[in-house]
Structure formats: C-alpha cells, structure tokens
N, C-alpha and C. Protein backbone atom coordinates (compact mmCIF):
# COMPACT_ATOMS: atom_id res chain seq x y z
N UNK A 1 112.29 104.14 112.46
CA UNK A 1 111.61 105.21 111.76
C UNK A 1 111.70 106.48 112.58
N UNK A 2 112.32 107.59 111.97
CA UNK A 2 112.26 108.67 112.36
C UNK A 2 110.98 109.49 112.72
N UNK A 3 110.74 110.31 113.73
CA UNK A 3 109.07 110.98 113.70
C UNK A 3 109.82 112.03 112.58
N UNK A 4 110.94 112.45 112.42
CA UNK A 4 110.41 113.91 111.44
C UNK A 4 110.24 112.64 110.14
N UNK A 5 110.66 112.17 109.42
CA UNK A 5 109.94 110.91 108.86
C UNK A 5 108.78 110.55 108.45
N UNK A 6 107.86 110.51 109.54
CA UNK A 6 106.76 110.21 109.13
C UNK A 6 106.04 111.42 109.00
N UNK A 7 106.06 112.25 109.34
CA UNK A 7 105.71 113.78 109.35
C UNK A 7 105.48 114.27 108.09
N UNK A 8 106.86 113.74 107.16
CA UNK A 8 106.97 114.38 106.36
C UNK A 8 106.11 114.04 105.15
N UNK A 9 104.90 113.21 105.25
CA UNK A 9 104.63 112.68 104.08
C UNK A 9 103.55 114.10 103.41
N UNK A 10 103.84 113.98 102.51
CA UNK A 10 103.02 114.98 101.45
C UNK A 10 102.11 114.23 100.00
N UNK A 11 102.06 113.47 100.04
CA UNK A 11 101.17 111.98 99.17
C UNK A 11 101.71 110.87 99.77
N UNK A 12 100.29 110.04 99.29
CA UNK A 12 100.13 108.59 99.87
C UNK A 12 99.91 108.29 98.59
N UNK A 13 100.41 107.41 98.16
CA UNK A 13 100.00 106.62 96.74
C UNK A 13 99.83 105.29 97.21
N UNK A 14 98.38 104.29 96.59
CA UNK A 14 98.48 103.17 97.02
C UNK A 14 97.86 102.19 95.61
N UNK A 15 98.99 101.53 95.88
CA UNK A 15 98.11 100.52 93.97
C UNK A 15 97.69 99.10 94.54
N UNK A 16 97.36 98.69 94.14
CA UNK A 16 96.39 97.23 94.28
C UNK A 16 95.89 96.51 93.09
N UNK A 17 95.72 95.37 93.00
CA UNK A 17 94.70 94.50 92.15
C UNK A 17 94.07 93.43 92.94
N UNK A 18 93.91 92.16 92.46
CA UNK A 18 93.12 91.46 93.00
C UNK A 18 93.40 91.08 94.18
N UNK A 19 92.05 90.93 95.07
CA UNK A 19 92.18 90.79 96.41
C UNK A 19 92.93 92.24 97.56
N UNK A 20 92.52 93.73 96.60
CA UNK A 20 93.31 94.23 97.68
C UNK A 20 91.80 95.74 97.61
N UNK A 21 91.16 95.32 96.84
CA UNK A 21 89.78 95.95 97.17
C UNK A 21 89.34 95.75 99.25
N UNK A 22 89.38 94.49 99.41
CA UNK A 22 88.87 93.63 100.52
C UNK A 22 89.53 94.61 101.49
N UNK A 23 91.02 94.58 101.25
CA UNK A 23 92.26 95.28 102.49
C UNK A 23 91.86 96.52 102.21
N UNK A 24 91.23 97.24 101.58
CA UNK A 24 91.44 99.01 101.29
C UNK A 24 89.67 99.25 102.20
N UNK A 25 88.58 98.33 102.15
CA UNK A 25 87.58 98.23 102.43
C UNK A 25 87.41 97.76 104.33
N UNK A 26 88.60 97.29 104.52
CA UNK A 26 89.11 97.19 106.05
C UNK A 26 89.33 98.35 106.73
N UNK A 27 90.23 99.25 105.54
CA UNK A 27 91.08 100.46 106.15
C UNK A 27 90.32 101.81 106.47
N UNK A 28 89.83 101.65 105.26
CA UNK A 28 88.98 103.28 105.01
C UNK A 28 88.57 103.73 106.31
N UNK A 29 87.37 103.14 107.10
CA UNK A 29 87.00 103.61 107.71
C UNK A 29 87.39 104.27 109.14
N UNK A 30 88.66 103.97 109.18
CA UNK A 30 89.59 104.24 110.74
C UNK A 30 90.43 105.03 110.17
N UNK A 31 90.25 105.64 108.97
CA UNK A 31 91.32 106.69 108.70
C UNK A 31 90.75 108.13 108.92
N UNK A 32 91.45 109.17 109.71
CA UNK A 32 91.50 110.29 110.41
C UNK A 32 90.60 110.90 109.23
N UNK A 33 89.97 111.93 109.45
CA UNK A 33 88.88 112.72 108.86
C UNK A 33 89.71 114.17 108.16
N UNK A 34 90.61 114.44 109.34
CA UNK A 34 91.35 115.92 108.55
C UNK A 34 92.72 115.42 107.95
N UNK A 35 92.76 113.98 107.24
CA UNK A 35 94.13 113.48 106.73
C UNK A 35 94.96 115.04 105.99
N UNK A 36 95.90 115.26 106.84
CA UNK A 36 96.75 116.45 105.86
C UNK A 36 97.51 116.30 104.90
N UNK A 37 97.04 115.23 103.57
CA UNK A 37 97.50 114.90 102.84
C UNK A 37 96.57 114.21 102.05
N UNK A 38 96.85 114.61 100.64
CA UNK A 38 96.10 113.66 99.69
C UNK A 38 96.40 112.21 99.63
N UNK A 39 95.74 111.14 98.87
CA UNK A 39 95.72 109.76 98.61
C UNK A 39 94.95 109.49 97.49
N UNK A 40 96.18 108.72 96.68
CA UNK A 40 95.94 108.82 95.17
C UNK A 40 95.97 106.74 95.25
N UNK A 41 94.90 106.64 94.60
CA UNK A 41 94.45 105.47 94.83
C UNK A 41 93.81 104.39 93.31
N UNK A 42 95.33 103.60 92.72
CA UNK A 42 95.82 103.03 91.59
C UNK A 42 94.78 101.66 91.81
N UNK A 43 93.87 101.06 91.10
CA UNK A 43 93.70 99.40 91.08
C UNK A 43 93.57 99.34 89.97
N UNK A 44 93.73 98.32 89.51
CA UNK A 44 93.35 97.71 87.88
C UNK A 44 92.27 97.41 88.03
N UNK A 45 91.37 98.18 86.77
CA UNK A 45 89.84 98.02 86.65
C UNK A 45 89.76 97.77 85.43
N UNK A 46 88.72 97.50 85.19
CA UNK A 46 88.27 96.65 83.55
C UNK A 46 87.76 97.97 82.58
N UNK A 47 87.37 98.77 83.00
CA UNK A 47 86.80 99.76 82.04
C UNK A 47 86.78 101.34 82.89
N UNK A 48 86.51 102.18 81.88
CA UNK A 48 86.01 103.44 82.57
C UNK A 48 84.76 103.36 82.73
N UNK A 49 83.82 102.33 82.83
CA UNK A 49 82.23 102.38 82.74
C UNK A 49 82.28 102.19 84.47
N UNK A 50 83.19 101.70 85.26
CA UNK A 50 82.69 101.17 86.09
C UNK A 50 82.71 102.37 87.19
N UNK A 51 81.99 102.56 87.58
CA UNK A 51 81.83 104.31 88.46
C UNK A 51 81.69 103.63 89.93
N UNK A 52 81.11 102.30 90.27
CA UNK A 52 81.00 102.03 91.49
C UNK A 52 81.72 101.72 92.69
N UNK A 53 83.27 101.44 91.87
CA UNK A 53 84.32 101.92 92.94
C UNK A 53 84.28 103.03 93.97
N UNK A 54 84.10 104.20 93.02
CA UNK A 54 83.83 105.26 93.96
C UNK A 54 82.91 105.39 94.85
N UNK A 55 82.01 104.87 94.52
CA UNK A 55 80.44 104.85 95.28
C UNK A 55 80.75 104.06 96.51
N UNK A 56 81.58 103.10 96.24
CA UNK A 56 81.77 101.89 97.32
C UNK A 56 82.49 102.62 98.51
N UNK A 57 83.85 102.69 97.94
CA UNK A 57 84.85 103.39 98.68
C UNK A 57 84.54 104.56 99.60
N UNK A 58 83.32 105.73 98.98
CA UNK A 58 82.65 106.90 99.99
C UNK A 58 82.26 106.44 100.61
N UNK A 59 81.45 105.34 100.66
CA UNK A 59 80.49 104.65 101.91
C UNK A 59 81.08 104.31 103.08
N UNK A 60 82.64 104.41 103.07
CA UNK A 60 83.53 103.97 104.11
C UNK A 60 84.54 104.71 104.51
N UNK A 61 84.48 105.56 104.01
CA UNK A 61 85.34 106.23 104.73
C UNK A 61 84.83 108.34 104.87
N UNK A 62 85.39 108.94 105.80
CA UNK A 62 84.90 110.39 105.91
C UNK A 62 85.98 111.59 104.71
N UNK A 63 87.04 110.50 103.88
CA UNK A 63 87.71 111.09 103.29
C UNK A 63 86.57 111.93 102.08
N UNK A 64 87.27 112.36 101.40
CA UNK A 64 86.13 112.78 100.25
C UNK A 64 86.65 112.10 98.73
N UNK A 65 86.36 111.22 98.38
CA UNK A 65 86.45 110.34 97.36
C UNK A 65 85.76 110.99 96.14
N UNK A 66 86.59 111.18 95.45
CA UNK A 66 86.90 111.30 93.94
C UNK A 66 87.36 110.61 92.83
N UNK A 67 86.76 110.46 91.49
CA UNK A 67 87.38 110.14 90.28
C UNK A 67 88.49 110.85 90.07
N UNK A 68 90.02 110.58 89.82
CA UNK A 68 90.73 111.62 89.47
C UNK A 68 90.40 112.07 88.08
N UNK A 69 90.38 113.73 88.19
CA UNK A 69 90.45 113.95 86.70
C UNK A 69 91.75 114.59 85.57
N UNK A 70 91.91 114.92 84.94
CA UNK A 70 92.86 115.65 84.05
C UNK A 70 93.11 117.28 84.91
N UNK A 71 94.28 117.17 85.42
CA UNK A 71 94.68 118.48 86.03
C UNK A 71 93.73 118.78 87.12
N UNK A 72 93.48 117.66 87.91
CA UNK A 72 93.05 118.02 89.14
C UNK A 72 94.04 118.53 90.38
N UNK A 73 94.00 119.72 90.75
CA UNK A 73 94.77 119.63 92.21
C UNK A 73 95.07 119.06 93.09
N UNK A 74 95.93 118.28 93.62
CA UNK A 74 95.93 117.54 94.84
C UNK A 74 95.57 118.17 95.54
N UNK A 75 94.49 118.29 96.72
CA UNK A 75 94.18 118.15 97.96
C UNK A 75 94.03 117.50 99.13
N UNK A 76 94.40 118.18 100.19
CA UNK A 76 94.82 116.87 101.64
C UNK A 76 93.16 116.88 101.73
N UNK A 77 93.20 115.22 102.71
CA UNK A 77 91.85 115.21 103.08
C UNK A 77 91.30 114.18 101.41
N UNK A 78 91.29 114.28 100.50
CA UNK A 78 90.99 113.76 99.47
C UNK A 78 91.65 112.26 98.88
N UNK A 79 90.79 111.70 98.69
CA UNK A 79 91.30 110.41 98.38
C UNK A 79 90.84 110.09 96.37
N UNK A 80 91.91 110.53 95.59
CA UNK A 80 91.50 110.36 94.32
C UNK A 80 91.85 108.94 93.85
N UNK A 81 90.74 108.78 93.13
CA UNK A 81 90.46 107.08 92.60
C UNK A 81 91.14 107.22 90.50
N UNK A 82 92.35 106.48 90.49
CA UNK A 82 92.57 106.28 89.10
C UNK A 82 91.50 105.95 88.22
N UNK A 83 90.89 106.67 87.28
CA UNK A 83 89.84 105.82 86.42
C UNK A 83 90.50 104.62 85.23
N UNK A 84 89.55 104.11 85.13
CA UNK A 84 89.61 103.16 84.18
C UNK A 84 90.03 103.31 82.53
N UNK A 85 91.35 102.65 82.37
CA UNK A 85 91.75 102.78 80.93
C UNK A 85 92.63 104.43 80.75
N UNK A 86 92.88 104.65 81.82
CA UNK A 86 93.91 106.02 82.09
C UNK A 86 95.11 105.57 83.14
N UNK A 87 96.48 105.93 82.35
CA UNK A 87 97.47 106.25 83.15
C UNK A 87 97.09 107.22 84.13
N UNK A 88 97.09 107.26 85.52
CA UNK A 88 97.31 108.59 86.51
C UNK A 88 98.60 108.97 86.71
N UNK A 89 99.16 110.29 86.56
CA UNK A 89 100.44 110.45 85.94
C UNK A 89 100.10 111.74 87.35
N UNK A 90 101.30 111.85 87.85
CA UNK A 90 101.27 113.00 89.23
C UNK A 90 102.34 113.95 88.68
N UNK A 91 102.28 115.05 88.43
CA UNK A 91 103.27 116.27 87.94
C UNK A 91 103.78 117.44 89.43
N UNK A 92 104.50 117.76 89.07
CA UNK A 92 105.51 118.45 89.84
C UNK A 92 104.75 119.61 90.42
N UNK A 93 104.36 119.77 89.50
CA UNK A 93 102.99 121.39 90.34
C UNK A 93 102.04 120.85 91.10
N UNK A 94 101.62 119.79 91.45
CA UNK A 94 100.96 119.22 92.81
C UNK A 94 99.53 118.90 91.89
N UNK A 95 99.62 118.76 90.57
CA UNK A 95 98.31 118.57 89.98
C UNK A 95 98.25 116.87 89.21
N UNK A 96 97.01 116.51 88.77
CA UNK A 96 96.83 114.69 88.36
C UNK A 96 96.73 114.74 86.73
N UNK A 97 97.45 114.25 85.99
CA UNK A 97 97.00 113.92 84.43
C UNK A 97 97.11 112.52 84.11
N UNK A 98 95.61 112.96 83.03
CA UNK A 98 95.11 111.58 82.24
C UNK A 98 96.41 111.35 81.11
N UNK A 99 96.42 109.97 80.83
CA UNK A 99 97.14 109.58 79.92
C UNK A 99 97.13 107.94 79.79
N UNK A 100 96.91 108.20 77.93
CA UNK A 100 96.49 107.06 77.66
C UNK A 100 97.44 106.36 76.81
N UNK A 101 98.92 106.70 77.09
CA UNK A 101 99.68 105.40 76.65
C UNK A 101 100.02 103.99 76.28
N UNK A 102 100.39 103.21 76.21
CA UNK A 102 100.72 101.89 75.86
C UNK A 102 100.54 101.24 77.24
N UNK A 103 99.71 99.84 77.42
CA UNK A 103 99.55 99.64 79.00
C UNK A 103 100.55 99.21 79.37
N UNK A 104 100.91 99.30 80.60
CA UNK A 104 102.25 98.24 81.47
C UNK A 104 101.77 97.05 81.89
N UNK A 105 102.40 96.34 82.32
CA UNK A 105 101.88 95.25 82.72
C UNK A 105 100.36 94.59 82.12
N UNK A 106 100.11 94.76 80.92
CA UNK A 106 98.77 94.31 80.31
C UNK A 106 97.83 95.51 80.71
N UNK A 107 98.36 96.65 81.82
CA UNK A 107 96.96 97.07 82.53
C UNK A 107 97.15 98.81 81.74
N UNK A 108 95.80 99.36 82.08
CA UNK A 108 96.01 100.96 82.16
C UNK A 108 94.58 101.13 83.30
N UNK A 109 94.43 101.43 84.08
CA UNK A 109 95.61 102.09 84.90
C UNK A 109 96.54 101.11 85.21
N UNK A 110 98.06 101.54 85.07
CA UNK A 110 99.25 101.01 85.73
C UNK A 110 99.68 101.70 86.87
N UNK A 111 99.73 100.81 87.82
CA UNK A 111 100.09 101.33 89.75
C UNK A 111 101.68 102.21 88.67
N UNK A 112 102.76 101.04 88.02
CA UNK A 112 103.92 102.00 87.90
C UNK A 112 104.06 103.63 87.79
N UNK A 113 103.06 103.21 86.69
CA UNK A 113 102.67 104.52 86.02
C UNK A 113 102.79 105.84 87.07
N UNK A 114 101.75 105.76 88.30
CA UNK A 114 101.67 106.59 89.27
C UNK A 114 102.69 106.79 90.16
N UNK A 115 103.23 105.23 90.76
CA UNK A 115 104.34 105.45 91.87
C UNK A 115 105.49 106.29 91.43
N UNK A 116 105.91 105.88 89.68
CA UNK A 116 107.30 106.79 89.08
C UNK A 116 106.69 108.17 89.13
N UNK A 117 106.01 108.33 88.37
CA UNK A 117 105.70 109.93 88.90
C UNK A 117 105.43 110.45 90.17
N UNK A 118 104.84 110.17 90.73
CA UNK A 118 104.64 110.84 92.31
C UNK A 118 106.26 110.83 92.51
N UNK A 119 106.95 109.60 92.25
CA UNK A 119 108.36 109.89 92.70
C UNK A 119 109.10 111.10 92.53
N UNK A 120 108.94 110.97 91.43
CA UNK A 120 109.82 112.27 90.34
C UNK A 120 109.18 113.84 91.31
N UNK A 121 107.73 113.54 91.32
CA UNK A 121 107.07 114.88 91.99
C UNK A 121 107.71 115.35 93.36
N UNK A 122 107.55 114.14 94.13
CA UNK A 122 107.49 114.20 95.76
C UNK A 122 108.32 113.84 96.44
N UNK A 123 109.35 112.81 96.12
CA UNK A 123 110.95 112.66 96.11
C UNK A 123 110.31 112.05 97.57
N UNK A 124 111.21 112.67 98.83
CA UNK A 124 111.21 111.99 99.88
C UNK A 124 109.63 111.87 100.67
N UNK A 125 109.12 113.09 100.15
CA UNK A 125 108.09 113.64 101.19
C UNK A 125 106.55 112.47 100.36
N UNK A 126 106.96 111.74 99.45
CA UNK A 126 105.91 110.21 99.00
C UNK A 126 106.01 109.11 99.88
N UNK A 127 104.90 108.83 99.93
CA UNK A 127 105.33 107.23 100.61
C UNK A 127 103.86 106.39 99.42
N UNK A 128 104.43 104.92 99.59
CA UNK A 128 103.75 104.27 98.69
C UNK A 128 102.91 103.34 99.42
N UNK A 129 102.35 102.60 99.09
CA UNK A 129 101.87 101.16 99.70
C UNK A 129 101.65 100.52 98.64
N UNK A 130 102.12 99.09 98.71
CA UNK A 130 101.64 98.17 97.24
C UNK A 130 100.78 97.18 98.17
N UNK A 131 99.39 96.51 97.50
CA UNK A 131 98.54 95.66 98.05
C UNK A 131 98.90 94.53 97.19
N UNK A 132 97.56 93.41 97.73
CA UNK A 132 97.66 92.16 96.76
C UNK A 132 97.38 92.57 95.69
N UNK A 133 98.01 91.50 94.37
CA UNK A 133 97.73 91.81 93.07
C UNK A 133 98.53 90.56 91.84
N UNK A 134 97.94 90.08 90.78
CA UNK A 134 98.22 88.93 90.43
C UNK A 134 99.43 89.50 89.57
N UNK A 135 100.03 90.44 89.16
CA UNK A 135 101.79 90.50 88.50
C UNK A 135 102.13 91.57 88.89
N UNK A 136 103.62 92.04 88.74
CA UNK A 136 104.33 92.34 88.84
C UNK A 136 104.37 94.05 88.79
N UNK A 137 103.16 94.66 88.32
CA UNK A 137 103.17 95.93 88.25
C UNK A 137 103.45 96.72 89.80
N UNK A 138 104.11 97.79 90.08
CA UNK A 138 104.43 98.68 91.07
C UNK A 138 105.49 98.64 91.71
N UNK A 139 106.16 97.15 91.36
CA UNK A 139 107.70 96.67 91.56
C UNK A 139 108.23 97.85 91.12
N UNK A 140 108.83 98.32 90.37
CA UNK A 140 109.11 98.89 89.30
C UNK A 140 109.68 100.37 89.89
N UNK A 141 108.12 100.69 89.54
CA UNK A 141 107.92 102.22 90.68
C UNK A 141 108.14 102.41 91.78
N UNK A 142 107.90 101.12 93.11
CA UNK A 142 108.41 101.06 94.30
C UNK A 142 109.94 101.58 94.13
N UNK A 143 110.63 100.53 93.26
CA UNK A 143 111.85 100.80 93.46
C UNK A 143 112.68 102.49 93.46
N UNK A 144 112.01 102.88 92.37
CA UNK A 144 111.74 104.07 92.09
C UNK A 144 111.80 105.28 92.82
N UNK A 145 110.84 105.00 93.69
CA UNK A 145 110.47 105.99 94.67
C UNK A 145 111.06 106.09 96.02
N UNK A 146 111.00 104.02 96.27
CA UNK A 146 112.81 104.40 97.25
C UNK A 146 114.07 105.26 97.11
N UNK A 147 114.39 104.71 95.76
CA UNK A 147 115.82 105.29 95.29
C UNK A 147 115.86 106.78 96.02
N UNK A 148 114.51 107.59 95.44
CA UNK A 148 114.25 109.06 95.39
C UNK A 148 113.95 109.05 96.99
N UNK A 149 113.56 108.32 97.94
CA UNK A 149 113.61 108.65 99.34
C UNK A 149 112.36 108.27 99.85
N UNK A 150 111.37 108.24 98.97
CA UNK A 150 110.40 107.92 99.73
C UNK A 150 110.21 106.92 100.36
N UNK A 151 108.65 106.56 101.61
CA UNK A 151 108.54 105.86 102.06
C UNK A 151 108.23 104.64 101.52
N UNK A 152 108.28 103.53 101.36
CA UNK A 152 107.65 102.20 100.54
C UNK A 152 107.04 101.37 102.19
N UNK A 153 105.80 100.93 101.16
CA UNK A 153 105.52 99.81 102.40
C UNK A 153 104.72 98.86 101.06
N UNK A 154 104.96 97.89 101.90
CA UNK A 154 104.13 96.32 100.97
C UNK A 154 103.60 95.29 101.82
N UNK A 155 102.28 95.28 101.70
CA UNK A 155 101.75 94.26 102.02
C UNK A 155 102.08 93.05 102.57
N UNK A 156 101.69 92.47 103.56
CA UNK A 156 102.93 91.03 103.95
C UNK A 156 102.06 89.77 102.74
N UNK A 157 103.12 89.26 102.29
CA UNK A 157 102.60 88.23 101.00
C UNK A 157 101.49 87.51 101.60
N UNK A 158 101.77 86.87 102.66
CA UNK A 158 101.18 86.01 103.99
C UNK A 158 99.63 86.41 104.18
N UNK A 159 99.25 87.73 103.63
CA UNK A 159 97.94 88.38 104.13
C UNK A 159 96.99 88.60 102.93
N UNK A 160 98.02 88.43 101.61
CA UNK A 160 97.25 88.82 100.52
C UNK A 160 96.36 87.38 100.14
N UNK A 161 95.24 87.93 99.13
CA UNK A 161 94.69 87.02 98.58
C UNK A 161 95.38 86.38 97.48
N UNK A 162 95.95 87.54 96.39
CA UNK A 162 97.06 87.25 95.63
C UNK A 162 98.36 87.43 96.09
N UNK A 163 99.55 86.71 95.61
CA UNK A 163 100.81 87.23 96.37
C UNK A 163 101.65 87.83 95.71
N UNK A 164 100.93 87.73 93.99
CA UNK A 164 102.68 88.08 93.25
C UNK A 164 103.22 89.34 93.14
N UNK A 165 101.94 90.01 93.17
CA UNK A 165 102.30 91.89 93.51
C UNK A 165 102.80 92.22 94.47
N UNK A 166 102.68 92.05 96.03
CA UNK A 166 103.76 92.06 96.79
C UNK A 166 104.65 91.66 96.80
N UNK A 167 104.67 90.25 96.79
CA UNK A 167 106.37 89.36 96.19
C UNK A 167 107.01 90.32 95.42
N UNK A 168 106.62 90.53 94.51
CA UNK A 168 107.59 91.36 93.69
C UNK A 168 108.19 92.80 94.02
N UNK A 169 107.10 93.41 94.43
CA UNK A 169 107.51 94.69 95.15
C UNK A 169 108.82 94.23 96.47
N UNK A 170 108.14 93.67 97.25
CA UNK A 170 109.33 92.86 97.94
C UNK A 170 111.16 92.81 97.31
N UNK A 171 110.87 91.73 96.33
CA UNK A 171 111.83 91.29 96.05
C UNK A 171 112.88 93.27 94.92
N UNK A 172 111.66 93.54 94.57
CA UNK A 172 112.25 95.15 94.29
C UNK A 172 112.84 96.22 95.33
N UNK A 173 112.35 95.98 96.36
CA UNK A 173 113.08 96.73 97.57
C UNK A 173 112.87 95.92 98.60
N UNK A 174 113.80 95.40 98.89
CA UNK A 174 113.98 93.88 100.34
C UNK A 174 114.04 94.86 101.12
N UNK A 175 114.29 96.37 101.34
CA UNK A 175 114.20 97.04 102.79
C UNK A 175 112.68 97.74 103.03
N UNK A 176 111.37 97.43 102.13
CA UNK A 176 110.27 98.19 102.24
C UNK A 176 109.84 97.39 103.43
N UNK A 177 109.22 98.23 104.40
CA UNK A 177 108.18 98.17 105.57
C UNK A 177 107.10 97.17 105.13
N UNK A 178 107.41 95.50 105.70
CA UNK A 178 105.83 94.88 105.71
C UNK A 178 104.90 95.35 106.20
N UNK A 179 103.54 95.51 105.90
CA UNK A 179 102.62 95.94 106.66
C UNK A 179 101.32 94.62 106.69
N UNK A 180 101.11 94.62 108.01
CA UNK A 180 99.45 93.61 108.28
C UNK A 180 98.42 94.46 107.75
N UNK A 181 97.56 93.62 107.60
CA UNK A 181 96.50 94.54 106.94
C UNK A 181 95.65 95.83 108.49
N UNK A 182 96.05 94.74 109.13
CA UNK A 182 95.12 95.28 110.63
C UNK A 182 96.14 96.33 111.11
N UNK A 183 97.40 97.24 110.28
CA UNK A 183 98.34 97.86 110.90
C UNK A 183 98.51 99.11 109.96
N UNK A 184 97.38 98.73 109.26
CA UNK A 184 97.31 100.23 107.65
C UNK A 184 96.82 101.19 108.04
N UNK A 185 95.99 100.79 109.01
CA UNK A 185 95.18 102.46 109.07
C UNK A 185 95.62 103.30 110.39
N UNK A 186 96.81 102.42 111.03
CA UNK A 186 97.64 103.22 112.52
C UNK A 186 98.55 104.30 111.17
N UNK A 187 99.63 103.20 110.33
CA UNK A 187 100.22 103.93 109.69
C UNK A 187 99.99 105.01 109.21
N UNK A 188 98.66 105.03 107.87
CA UNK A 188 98.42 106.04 107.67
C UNK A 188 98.26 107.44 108.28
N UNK A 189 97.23 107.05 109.37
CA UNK A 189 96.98 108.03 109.97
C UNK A 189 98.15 108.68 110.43
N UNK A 190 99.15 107.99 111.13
CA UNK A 190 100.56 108.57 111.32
C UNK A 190 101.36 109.54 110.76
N UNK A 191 101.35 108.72 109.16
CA UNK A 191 102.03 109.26 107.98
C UNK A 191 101.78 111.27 108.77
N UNK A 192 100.98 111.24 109.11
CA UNK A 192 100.53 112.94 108.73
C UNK A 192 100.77 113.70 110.14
C-alpha cells in the first residue's frame, strides 16, 4: 500500500447486515475525532421507524452521526447512517439522495446501491469496507468500485457472525484487503 494511497481517501463507505452492527460497535469508538472525511454507513434495517441506530451509534463514537437525508452535503468528520426503506445513492457534486427503487437483494437500503454510486462519484479517492451479512449484496458494488480504483476491504469470513456477505465480496474481488475486526479502526483512521 502506497502512503499517497491511503491519503487519498475522500469517502469511506461501509455496508453491513447481520452480525456486523457488533464489529461497527467495536470500531466507533477509537476512531480519530477530526476524521477528514465523511462515512456513509449502509445496513439493512427493517423499517424507517427504527431511529435507534443512530442513537446507538452516537453513544460511541466523537464522530457526529446522522440520518442521511435527501441532498445532504457530505461532510468530513460526519458519519451518515442510510435510513430505512431508502436507496442511499452518492452523486457527483459531493451531495446524498433518497431513492426508493425496486430493492436489490430483497433489501432497500441496498449496500450496492451506495458502493456503485460513491464509485461513479469518487473513482479512486473511495474506499469501501463490506462487514458480515447473510447474502450477497455489496459484491456487486465492491467490484465496481475496484474496477474504478478505489480502495476495497472485506471483512475476514473467519470473524464474521454471518459469512456470506464477505464470501461473496471476496469471491467479487480476490485482491480486496482482509481486514480483522481489531484492525478497522488503525485503518480507518489512516485512510485520512
């Protein structure tokens, strides 16, 4: 890994489902306070009713945790949370849109959904992380966002609670960066 490399990151996108609440609830709190970069933050949730993600997630970390909304600005330092039953779709002007399309993978929010766009947005200067998660969603977009340069990292299968969301991301880019769970929050902080 190159340092101008890691330097260069300008979004963190990270998707998850089951069992990767636990790993994001490890991380939060050892992550740097002036992160110079936003973090856009995909899980499959059951509804838009459920607001306590966010509530959870502030309690742990000094980032400033947000619902993403419709044409929100990215800001560094900010960690925006996909809501429930919305595509998070990342556009080229550095801003977040709602969209309520057809789900992927059974889900909305879909991790794809986000990683292809941030791709399209952020090309090299993205890096991703895929967590545990029971199918196949973010494969997809990982691949995606390699092609376009960015960074990919995935979960080691070995660490998840579920495995098939990493497996697959895996098996979508065999050159993405395993990461331990106990080795997420050196990275991140790095990334910047």
């Amino acid at each position: 890994m190159a340092q101008g490399q890691l330097n260069s990151c300008r979004l963190l996108v990270i998707g998850g489902s089951a069992g990767s609440l636990e790993v994001l609830l490890q991380v939060l709190p050892y992550l740097r306070a002036d992160m110079p970069f936003p973090i856009v933050l995909v899980m499959h949730r059951r509804s838009a009713a459920e607001s306590t993600l966010e509530e959870l997630l502030a309690s742990r970390t000094t980032l400033q945790v947000r619902e993403a909304g419709d044409k929100d600005r990215l800001r560094p330092g900010f960690l925006y949370v996909a809501p429930g039953d919305y595509h998070l779709l990342v556009e080229r002007n550095g801003r977040l849109s709602l969209d309520v399309s057809e789900k992927m993978h059974y889900c909305r929010p879909a991790i794809d959904a986000t990683f292809d766009t941030a791709a399209d947005a952020f090309g090299s200067s993205l890096a991703c992380i895929l967590l545990s998660g029971a199918n196949a969603d973010g494969a997809d977009g990982l691949r995606k966002a390699h092609a376009l340069g960015a960074r990919v990292f995935v979960q080691d299968p070995a660490t998840a609670d579920v495995t098939a969301m990493p497996e697959a991301g895996l098996a979508a880019v065999p050159g993405a960066t395993v990461l331990l769970p106990q080795s997420m929050a050196a990275l991140i902080n790095d990334l910047g």
